[in-house]
N, C-alpha and C. Protein backbone atom coordinates (compact mmCIF):
# COMPACT_ATOMS: atom_id res chain seq x y z
N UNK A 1 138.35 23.11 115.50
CA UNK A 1 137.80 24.20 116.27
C UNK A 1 137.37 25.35 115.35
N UNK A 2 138.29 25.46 114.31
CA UNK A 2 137.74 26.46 113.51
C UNK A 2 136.27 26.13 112.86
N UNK A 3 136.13 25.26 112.10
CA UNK A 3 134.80 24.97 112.02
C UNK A 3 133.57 25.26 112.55
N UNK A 4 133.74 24.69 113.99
CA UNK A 4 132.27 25.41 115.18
C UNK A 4 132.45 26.71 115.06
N UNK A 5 133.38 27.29 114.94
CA UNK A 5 133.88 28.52 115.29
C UNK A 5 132.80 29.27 113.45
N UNK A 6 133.12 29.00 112.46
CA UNK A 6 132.40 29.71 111.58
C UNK A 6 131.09 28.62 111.28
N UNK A 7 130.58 27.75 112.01
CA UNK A 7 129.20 27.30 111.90
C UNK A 7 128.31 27.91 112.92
N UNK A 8 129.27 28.09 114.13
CA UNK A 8 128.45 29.44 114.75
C UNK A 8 128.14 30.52 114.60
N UNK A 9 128.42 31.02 113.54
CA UNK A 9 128.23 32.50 112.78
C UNK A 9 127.36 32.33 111.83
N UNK A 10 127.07 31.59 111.52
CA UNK A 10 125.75 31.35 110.33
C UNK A 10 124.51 32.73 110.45
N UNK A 11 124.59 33.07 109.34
CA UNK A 11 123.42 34.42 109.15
C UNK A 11 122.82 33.48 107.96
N UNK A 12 121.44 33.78 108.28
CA UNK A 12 120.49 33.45 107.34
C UNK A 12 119.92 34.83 106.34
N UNK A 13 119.46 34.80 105.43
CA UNK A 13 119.36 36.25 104.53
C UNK A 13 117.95 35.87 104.16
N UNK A 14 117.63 37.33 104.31
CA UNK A 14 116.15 36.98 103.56
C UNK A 14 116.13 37.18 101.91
N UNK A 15 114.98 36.68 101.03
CA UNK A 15 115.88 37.03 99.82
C UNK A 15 115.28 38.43 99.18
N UNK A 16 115.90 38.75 98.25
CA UNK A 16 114.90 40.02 97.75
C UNK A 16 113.97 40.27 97.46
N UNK A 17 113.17 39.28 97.08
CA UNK A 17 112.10 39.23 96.66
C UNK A 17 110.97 39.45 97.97
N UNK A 18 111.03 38.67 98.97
CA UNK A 18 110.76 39.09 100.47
C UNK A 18 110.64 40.36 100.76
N UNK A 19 111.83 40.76 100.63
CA UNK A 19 112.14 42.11 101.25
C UNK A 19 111.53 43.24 100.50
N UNK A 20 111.32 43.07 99.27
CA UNK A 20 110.47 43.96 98.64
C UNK A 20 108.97 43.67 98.22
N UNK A 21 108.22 42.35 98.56
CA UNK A 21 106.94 42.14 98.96
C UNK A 21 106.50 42.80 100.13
N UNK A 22 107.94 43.13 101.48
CA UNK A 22 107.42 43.60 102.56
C UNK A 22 107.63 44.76 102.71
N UNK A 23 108.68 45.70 101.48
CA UNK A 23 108.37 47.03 101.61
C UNK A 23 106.86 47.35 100.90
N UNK A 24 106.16 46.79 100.22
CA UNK A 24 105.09 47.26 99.38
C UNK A 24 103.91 47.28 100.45
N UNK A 25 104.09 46.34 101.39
CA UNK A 25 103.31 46.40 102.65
C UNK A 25 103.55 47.54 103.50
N UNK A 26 104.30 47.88 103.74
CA UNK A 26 104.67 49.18 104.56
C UNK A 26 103.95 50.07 104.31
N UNK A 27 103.59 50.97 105.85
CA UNK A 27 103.02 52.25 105.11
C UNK A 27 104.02 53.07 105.32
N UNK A 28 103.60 53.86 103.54
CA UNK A 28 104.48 55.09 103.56
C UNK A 28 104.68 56.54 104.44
N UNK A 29 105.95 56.35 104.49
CA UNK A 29 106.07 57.10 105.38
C UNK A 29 106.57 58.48 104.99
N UNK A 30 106.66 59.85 105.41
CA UNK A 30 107.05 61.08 104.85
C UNK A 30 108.66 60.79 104.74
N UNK A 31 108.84 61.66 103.56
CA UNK A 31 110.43 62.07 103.20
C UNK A 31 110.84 63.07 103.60
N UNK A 32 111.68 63.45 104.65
CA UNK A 32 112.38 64.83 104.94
C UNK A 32 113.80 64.89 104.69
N UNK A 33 114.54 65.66 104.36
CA UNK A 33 115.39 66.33 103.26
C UNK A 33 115.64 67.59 104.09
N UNK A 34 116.99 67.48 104.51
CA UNK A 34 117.45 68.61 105.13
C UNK A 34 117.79 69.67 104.53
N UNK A 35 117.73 69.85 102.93
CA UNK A 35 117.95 70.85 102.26
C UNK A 35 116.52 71.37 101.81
N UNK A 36 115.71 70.63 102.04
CA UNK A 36 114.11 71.00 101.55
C UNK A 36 113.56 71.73 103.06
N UNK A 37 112.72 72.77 102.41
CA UNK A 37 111.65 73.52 103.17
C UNK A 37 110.43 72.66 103.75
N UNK A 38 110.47 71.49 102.61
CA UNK A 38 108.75 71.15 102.56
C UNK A 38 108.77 69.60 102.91
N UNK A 39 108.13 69.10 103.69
CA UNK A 39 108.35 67.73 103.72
C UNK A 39 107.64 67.02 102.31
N UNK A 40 108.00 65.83 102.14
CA UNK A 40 107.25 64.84 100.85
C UNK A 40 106.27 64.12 102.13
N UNK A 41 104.94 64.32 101.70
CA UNK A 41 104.44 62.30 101.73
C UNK A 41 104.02 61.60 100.82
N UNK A 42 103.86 60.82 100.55
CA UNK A 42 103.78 59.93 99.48
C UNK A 42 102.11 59.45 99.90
N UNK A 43 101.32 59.32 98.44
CA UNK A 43 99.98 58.72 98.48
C UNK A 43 99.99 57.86 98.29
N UNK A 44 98.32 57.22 98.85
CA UNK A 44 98.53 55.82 99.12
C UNK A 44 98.24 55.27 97.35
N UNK A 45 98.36 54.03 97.72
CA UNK A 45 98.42 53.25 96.41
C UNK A 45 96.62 53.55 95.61
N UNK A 46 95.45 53.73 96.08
CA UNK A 46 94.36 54.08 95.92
C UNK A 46 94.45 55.62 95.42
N UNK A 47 94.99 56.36 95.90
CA UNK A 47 95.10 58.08 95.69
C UNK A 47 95.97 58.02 94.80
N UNK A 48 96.98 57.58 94.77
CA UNK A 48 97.91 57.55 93.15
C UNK A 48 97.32 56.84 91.92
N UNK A 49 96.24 55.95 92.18
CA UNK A 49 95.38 55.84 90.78
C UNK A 49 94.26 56.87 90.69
N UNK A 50 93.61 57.10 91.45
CA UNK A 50 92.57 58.31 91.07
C UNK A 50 93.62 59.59 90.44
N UNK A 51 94.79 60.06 90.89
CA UNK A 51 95.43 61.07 90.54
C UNK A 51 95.84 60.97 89.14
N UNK A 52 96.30 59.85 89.32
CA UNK A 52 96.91 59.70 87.37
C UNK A 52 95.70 59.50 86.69
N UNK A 53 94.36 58.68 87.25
CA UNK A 53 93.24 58.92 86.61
C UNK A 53 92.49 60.12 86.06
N UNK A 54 93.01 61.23 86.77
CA UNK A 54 92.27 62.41 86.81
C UNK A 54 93.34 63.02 85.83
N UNK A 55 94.27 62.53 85.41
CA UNK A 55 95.43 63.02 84.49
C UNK A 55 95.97 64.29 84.92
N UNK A 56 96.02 64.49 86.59
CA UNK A 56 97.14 65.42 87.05
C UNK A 56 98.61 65.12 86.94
N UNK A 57 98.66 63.81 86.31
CA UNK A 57 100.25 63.76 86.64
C UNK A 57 100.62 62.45 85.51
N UNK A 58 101.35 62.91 85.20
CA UNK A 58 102.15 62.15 83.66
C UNK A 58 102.02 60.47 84.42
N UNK A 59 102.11 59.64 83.06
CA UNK A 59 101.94 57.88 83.75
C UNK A 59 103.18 58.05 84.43
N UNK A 60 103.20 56.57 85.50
CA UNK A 60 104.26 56.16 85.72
C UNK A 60 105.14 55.34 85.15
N UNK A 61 104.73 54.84 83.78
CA UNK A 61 105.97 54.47 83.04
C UNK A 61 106.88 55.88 82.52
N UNK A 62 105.76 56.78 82.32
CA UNK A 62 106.32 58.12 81.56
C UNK A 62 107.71 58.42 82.67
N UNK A 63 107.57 58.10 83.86
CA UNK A 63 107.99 58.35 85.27
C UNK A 63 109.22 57.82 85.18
N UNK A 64 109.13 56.53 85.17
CA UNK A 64 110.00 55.69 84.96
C UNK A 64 111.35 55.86 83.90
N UNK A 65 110.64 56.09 82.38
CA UNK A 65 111.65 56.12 81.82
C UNK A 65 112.69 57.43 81.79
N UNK A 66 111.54 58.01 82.38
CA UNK A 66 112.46 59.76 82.67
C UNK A 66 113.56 59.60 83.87
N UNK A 67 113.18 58.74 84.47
CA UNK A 67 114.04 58.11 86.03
C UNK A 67 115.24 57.46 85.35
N UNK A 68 115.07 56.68 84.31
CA UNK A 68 115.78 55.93 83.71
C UNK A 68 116.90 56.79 82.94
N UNK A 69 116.96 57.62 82.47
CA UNK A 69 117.33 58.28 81.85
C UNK A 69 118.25 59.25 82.29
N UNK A 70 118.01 59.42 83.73
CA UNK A 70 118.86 60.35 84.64
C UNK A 70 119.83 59.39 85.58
N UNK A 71 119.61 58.42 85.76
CA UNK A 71 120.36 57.55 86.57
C UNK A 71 119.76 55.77 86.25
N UNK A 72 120.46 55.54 85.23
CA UNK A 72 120.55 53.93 84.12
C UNK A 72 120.55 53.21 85.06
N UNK A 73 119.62 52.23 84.94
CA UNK A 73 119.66 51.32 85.50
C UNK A 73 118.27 50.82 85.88
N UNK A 74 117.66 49.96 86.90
CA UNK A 74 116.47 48.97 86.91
C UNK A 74 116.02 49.98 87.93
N UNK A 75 114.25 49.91 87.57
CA UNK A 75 113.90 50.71 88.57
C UNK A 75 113.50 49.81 89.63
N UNK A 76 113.11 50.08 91.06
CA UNK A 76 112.96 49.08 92.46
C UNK A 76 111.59 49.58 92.31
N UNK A 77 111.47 50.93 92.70
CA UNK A 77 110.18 50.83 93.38
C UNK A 77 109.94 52.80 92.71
N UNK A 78 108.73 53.08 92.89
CA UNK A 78 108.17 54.44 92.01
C UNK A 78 107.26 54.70 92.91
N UNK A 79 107.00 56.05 93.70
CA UNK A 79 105.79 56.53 94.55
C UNK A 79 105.82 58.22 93.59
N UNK A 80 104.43 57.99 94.23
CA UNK A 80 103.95 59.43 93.67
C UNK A 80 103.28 59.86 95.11
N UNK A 81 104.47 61.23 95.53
CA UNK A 81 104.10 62.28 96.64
C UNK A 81 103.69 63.50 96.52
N UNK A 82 103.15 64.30 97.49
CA UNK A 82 103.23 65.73 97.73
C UNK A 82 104.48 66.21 98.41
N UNK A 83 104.84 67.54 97.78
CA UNK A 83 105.98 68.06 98.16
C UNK A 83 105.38 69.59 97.90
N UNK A 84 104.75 70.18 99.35
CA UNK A 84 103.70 71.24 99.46
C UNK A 84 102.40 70.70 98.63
N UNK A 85 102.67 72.05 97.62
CA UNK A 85 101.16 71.95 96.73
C UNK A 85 101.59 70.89 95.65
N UNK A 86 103.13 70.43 95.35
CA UNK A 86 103.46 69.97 94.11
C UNK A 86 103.08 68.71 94.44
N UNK A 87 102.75 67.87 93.12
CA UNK A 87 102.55 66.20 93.15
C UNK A 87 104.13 65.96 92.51
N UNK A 88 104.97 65.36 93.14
CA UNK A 88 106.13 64.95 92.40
C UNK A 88 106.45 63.18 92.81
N UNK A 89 107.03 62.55 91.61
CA UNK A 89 107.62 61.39 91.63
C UNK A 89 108.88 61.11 92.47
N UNK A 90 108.72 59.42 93.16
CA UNK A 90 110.33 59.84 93.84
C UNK A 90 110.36 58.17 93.39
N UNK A 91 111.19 58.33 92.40
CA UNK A 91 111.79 56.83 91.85
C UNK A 91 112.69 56.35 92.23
N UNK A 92 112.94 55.15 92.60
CA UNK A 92 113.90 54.56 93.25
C UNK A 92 114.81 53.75 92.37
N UNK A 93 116.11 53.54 91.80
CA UNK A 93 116.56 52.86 90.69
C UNK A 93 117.94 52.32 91.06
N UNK A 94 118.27 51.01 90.88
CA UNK A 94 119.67 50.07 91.63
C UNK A 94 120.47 50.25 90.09
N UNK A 95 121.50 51.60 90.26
CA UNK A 95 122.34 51.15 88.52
C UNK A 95 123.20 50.31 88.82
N UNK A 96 123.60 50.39 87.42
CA UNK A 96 124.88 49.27 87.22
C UNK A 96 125.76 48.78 87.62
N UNK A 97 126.33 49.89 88.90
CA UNK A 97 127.55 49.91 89.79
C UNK A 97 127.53 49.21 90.88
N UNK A 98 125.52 48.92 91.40
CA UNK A 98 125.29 48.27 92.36
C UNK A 98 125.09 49.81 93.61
N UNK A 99 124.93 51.01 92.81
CA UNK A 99 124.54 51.69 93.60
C UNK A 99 123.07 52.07 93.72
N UNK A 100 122.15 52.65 95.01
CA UNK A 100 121.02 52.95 94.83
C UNK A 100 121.07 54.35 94.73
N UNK A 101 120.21 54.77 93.66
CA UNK A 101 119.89 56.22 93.54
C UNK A 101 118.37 56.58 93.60
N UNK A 102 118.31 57.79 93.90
CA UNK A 102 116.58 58.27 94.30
C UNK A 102 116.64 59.28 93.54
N UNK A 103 115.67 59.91 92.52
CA UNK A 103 115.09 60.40 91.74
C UNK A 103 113.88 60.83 91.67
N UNK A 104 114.13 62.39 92.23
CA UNK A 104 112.61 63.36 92.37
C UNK A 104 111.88 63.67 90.52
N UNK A 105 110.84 63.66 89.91
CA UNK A 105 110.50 64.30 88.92
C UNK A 105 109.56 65.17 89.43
N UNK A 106 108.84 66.17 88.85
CA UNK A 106 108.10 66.78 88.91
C UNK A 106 106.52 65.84 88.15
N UNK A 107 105.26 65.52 88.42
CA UNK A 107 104.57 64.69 88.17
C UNK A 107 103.76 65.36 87.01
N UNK A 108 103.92 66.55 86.35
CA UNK A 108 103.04 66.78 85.47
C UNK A 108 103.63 66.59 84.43
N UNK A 109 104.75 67.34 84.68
CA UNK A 109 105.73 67.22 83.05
C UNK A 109 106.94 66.24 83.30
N UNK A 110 107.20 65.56 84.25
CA UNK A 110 108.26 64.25 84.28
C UNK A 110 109.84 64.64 84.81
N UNK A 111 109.74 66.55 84.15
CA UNK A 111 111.34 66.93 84.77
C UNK A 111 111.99 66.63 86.06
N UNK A 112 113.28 66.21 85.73
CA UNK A 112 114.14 65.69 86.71
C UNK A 112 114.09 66.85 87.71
N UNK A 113 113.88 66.76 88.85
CA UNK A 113 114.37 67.97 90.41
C UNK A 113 115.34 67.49 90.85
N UNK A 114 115.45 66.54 91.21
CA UNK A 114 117.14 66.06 92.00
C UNK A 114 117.13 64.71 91.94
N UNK A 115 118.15 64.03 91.96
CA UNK A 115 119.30 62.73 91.33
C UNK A 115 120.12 62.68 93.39
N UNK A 116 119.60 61.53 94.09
CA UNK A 116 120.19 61.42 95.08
C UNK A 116 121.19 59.90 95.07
């Protein structure tokens, strides 16, 4: 009886790789932050190459390793938003512990704003 009993519980998982092919599909959606004045939205994948094209805002490896640097570990995923008039980075990075952390930079000069 035990058997049926945990073959009836069967969860199927999607794998990660899935799950982050189908966040890249998503549209982005605004960041609000109950300690912030200003909401974030994030540009689309077309407006974040003309922007770094136009060299308003440091690469996103530059992005990256500055992300890296404040909270070690693999980065997931990297958007480049508005936050008011500012263009800032919000990096997403899984450290070592198996925790997720979020990481604002500022997009011209790379400085860290906040470590979530």
């Amino acid at each position: 009886m035990t058997r049926s009993v945990v073959r009836g519980y069967r969860m199927s998982m999607m794998p990660v790789e899935t799950l982050f092919a189908l966040s890249l599909l998503a549209q982005p959606l605004p960041i609000l932050r109950v300690d912030d004045p200003q909401p974030i939205s994030c540009l689309s994948a077309q407006e974040m190459r003309e922007t770094i094209a136009d060299g308003r805002v440091i690469q996103p490896v530059q992005a990256s390793r500055h992300a890296r640097n404040a909270a070690p570990g693999e980065v997931l995923r990297i958007r480049l938003c508005r936050q008011g008039e500012e263009l800032v980075y919000v990096v997403t990075t899984l450290k070592r512990d198996g925790r997720v952390a979020r990481v604002t930079l500022e997009g011209q000069s790379g400085k860290v704003e906040t470590i979530r």
